[in-house]
Protein backbone atom coordinates (compact mmCIF):
# COMPACT_ATOMS: atom_id res chain seq x y z
CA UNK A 1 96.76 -93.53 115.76
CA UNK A 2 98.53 -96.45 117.87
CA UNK A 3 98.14 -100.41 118.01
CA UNK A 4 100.32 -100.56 121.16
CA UNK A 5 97.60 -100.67 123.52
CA UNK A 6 95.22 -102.43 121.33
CA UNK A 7 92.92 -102.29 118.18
CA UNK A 8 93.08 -98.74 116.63
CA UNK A 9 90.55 -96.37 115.75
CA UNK A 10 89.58 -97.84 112.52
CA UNK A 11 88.45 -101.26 114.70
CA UNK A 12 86.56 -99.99 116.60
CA UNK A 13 83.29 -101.86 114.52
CA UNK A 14 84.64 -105.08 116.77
CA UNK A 15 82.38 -103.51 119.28
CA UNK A 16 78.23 -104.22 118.96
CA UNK A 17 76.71 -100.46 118.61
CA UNK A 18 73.99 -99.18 121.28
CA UNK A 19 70.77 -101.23 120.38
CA UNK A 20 68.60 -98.98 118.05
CA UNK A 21 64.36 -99.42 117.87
CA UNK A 22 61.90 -97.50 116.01
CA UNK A 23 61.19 -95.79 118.79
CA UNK A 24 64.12 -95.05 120.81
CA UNK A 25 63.16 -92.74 123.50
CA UNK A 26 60.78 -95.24 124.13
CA UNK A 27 63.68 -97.90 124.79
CA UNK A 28 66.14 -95.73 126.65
CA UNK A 29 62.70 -94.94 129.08
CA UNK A 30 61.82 -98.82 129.07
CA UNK A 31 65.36 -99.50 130.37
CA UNK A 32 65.60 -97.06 133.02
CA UNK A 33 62.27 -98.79 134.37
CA UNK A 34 64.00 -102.24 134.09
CA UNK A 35 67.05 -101.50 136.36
CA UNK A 36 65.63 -99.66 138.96
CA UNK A 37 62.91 -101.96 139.36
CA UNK A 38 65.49 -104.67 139.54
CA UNK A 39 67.88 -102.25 142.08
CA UNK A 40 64.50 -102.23 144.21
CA UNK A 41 64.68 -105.75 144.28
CA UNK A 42 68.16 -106.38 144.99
CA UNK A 43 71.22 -104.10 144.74
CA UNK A 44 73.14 -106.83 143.06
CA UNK A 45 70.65 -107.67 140.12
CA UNK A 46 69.87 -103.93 139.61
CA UNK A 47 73.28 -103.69 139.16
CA UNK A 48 73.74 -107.12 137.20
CA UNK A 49 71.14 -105.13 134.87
CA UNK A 50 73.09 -101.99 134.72
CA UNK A 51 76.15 -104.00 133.22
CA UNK A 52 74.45 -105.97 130.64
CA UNK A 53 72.38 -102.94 129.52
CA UNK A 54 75.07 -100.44 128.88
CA UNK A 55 78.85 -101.89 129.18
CA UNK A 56 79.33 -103.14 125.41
CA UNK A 57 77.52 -99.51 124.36
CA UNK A 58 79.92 -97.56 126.58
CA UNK A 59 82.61 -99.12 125.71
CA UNK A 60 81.65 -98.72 121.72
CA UNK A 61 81.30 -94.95 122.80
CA UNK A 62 84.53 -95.05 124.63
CA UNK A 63 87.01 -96.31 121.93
CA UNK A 64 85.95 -92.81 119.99
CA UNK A 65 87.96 -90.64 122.31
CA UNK A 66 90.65 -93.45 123.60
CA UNK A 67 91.10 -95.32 120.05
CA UNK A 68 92.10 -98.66 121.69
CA UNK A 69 89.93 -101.44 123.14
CA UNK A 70 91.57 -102.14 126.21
CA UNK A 71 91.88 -98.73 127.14
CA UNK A 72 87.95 -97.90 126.43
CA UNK A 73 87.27 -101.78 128.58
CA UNK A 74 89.41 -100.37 131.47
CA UNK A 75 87.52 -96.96 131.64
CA UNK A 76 84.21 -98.44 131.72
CA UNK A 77 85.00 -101.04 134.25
CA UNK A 78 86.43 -98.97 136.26
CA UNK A 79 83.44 -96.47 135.70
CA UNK A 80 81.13 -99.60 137.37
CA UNK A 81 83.49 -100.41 139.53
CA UNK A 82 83.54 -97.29 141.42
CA UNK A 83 80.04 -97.22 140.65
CA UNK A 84 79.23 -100.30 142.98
CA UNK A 85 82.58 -99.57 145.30
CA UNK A 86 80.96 -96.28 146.40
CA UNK A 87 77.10 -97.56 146.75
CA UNK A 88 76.77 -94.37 144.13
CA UNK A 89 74.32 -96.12 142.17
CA UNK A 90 71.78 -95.16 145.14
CA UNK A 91 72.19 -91.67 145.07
CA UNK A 92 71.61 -90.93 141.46
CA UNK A 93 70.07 -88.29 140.10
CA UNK A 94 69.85 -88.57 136.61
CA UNK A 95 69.22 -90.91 134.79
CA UNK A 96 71.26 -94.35 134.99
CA UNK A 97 72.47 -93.90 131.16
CA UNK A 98 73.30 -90.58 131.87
CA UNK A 99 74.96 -90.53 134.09
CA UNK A 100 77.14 -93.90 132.73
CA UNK A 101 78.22 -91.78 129.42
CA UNK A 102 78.44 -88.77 131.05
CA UNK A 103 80.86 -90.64 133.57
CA UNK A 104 83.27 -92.28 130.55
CA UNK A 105 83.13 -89.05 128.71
CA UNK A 106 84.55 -87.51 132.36
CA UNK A 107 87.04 -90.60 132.28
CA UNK A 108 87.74 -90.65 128.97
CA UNK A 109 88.98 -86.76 128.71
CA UNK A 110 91.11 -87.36 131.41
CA UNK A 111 93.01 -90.02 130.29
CA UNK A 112 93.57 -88.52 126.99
CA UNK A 113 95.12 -85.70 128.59
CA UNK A 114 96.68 -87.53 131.12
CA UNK A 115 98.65 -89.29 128.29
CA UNK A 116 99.35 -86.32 126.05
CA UNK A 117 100.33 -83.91 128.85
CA UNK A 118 102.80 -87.04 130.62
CA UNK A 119 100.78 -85.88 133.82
CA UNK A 120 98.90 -87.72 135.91
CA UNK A 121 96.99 -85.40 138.08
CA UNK A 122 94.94 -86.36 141.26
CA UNK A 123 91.59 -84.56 140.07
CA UNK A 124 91.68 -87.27 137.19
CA UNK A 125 91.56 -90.10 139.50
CA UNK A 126 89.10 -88.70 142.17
CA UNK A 127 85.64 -90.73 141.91
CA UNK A 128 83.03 -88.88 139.95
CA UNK A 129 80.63 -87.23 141.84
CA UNK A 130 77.15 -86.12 140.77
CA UNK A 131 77.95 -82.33 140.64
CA UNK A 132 80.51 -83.16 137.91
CA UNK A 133 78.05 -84.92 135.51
CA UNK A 134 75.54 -82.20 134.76
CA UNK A 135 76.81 -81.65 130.95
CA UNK A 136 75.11 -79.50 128.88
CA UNK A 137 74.89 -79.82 125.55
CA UNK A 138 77.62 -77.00 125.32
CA UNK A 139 79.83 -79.29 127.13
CA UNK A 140 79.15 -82.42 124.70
CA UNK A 141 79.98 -80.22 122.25
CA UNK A 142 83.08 -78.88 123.81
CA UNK A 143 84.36 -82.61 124.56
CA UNK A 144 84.15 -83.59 120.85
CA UNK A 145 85.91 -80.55 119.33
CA UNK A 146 88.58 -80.88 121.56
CA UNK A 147 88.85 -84.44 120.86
CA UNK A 148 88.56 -84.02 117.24
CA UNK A 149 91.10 -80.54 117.47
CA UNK A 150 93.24 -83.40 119.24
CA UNK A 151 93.44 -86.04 116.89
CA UNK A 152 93.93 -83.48 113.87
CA UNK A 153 97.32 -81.87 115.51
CA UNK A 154 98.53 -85.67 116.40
CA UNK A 155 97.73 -87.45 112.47
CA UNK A 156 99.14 -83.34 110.69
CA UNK A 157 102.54 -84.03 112.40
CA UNK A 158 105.48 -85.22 110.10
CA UNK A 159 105.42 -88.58 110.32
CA UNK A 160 108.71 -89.29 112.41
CA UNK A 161 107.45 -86.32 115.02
CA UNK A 162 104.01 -87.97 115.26
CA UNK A 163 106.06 -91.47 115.59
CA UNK A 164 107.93 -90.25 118.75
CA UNK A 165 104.99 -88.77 120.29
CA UNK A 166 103.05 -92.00 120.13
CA UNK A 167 105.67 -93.60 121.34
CA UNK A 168 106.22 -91.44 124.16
CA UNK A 169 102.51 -90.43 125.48
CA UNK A 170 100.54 -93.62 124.45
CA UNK A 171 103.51 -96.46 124.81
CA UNK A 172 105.04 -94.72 128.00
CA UNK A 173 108.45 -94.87 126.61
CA UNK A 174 111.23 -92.78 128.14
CA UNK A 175 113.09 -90.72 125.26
CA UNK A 176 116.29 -92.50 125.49
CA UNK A 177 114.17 -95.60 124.81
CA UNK A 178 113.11 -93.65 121.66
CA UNK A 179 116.33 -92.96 120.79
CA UNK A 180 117.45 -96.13 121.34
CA UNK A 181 115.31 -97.67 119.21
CA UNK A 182 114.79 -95.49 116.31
CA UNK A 183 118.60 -94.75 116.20
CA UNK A 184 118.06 -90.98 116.82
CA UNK A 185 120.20 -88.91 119.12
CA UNK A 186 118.31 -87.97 122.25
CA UNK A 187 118.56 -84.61 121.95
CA UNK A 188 117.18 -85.32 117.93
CA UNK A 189 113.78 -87.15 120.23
CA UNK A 190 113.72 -84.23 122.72
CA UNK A 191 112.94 -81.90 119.80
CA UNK A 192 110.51 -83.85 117.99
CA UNK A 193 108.89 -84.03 121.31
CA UNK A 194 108.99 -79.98 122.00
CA UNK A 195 107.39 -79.64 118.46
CA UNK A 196 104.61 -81.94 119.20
CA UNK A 197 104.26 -80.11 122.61
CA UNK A 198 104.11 -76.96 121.16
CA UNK A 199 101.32 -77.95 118.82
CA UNK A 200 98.75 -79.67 120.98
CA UNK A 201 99.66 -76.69 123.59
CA UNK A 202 97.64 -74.82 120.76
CA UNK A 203 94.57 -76.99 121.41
CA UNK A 204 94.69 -76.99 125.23
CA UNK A 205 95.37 -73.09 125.55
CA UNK A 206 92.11 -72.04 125.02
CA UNK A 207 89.87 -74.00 127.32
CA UNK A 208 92.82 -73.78 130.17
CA UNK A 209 94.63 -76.50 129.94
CA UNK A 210 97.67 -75.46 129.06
CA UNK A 211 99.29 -75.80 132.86
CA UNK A 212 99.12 -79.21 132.14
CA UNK A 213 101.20 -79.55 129.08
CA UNK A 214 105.04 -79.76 129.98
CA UNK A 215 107.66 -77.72 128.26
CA UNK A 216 110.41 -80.43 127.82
């Protein structure tokens, strides 16, 4: 979609995938054992553990919703960050991994509206409490169509209108910028940007988001 925040979509390989085994269950179970025996030990190498385990696979499964790098490294870091900030890691009641992916999926919705929408609302900033990680698979399923309905509306705009909106939602540029730069007149960027609006507000109307999505 974008290279102004980093590698796009179609780079994403620069990340190494989730470890696979032949018997993968059994791995995901092994794991678990190794970092909370290691958190039993000592907070710090439990969470040392943690980190190594699962921050190149979360990131990998980050840069599918974000589509940059540095965008997927800051939501996972600050996913562990908070993590160890709030002593969470003691109170968990799932699993470690799931609630890590469950955690940057949470993170990772958010900031894509965030940046389409122009909004930055306080419930997307608020630490991530348990109560909020118990997806179902109807959820997982949920997050990807949206993502996917997402990314469909953004690459089926005409290419100047899908130019603009880039520019505006995932560069932070203000319109006249735009303008400015492309050698449009502002009121020329203000209605590419209504038309964009008025397509992803298609997307977000159904599942409620739709308060979110300005109208100029």
């Amino acid at each position: 979609m974008t290279e102004s925040e980093g590698q796009p979509l179609s780079n994403q390989g620069n990340f190494p995938r989730p470890f696979q085994t032949p018997d993968r269950v059994t791995s995901i179970v092994d794991n678990e054992h190794i970092v909370r025996s290691a958190f039993t030990n000592s907070p710090q190498k439990g969470f040392e553990a943690l980190f190594r385990l699962y921050y190149l696979p979360l990131c990998s499964h980050a840069v599918r919703f974000v589509y940059t790098r540095e965008v997927a490294e800051d939501i996972v870091g600050e996913v562990f960050y908070q993590l160890w900030k709030t002593g969470s890691y003691a109170t968990i009641q799932h699993t470690y991994r799931t609630y890590l992916y469950a955690a940057v999926r949470h993170r990772a919705y958010n900031y894509l509206r965030d940046e389409l929408t122009g909004n930055r609302t306080p419930a997307s900033l608020d630490d991530i409490g348990e109560t909020s990680l118990g997806e179902t698979p109807q959820t997982l399923i949920e997050y990807d169509e949206t993502f996917q309905r997402v990314e469909k509306v953004i690459h089926e705009l005409p290419p100047q209108c899908q130019r603009i909106f880039l520019m505006s939602r995932f560069e932070n540029r203000k319109n006249q910028e735009i303008a400015d730069e492309l050698g449009l007149a502002l009121k020329t960027v203000e209605a590419h940007m209504a038309r964009a609006l008025q397509q992803l507000r298609r997307v977000f109307l159904p599942i409620g988001l739709f308060l979110f999505l300005p109208f100029h």
